[in-house]
Protein backbone atom coordinates (compact mmCIF):
# COMPACT_ATOMS: atom_id res chain seq x y z
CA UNK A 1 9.71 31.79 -11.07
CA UNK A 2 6.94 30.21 -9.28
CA UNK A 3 5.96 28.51 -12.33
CA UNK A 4 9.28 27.24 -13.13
CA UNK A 5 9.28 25.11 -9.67
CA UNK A 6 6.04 24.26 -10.42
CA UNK A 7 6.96 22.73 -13.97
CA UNK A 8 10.21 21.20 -12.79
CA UNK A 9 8.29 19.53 -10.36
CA UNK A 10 5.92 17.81 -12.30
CA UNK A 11 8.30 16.71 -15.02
CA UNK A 12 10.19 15.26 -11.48
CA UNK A 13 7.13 13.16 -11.23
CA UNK A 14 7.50 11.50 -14.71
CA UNK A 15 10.77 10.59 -14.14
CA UNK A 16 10.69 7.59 -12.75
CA UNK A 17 8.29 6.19 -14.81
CA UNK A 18 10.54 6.95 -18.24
CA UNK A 19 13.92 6.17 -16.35
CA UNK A 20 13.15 2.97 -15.12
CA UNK A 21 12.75 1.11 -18.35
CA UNK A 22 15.65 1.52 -20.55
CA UNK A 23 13.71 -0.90 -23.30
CA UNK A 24 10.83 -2.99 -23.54
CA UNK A 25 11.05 -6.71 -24.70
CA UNK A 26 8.15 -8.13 -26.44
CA UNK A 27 8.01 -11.55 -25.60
CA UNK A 28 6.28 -14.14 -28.10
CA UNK A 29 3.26 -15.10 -25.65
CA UNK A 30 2.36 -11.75 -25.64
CA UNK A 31 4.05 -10.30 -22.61
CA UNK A 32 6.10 -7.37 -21.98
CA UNK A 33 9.30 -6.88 -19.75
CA UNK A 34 10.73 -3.32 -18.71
CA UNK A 35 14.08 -3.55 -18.75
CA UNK A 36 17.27 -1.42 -17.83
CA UNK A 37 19.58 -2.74 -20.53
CA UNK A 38 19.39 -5.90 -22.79
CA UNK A 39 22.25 -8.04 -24.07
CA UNK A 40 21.51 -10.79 -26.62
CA UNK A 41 24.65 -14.16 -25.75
CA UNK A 42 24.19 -16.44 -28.41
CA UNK A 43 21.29 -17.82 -28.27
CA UNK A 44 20.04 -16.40 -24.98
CA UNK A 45 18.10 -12.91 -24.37
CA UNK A 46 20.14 -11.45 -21.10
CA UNK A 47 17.61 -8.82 -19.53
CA UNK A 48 18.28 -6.43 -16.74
CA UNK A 49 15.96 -5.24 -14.21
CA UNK A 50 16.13 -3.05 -11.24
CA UNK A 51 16.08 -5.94 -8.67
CA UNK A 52 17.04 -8.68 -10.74
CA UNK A 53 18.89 -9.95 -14.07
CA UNK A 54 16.42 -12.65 -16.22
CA UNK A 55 17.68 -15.26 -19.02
CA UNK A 56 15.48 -16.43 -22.08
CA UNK A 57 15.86 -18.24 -24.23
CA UNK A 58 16.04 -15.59 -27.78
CA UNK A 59 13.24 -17.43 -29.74
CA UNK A 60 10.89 -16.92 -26.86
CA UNK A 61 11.52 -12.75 -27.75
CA UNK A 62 10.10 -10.96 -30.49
CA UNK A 63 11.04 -8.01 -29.85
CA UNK A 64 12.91 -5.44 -28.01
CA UNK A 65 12.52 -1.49 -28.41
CA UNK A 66 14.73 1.15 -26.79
CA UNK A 67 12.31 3.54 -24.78
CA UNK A 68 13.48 7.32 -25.40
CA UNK A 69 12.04 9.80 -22.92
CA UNK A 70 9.56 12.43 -24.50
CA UNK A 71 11.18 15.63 -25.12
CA UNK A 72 9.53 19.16 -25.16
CA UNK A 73 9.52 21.45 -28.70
CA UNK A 74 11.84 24.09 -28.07
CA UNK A 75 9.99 25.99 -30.94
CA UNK A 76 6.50 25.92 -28.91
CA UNK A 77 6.53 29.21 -26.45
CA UNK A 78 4.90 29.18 -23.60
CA UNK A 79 1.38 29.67 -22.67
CA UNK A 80 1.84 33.17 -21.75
CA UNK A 81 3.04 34.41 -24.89
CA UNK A 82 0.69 32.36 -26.95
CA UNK A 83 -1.99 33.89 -25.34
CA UNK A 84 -0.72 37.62 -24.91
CA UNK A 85 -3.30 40.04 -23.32
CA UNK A 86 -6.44 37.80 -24.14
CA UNK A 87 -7.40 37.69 -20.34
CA UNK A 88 -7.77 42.30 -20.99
CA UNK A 89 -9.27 41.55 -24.24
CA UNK A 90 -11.99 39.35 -22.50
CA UNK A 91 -12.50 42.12 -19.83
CA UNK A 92 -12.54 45.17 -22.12
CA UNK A 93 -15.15 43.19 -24.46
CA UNK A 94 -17.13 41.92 -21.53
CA UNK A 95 -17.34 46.02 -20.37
CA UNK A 96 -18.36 47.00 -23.09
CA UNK A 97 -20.90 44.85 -23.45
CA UNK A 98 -22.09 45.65 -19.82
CA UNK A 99 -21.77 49.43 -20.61
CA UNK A 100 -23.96 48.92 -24.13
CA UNK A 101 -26.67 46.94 -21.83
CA UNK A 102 -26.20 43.68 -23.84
CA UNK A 103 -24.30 42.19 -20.58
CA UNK A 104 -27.14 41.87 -17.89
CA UNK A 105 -30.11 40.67 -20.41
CA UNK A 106 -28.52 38.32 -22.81
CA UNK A 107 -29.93 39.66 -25.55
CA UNK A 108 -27.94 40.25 -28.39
């Protein structure tokens, strides 16, 4: 359960970052604007920020590409099952090789 809060709360963190920009508009000089929404009018670029709402003119944009927030496999299982009972596998090999006298020395 722990781990659950723990995870939720560090995806938390990357929210922002992914929510606040809708799509990015690649402007011609080389620039980039975040933006919450876009609307091409005619032959003006309408883009929409958080505190504000800017106007170009469209041949000053090259492009503009909807951001889509990463997603996680829901084939991939988690780190505990992928790694089963390694963590006794380590410590029955590392017993054994303390019980055979191969631990201490380093010899092997």
């Amino acid at each position: 359960m722990m781990r659950f809060f723990l995870l939720l709360l560090a995806a938390s963190c990357l929210l922002p970052a992914v929510s606040s920009a809708g799509e990015i508009v690649f402007l011609e000089d080389g620039r980039t604007i975040q933006a919450e929404k876009t609307e091409i009018i005619g032959d003006r670029v309408r883009i929409e920020k958080p505190a504000e709402t800017i106007e170009l003119p469209r041949s000053a944009v090259l492009s503009i590409h909807r951001v889509t927030p990463p997603t996680a496999s829901p084939n991939v299982p988690p780190p505990a099952e992928v790694y089963g009972d390694l963590t006794q596998q380590m410590t029955d090999k590392v017993r054994r090789e303390i019980k055979e006298g191969l631990g201490g020395s380093g010899a092997r």
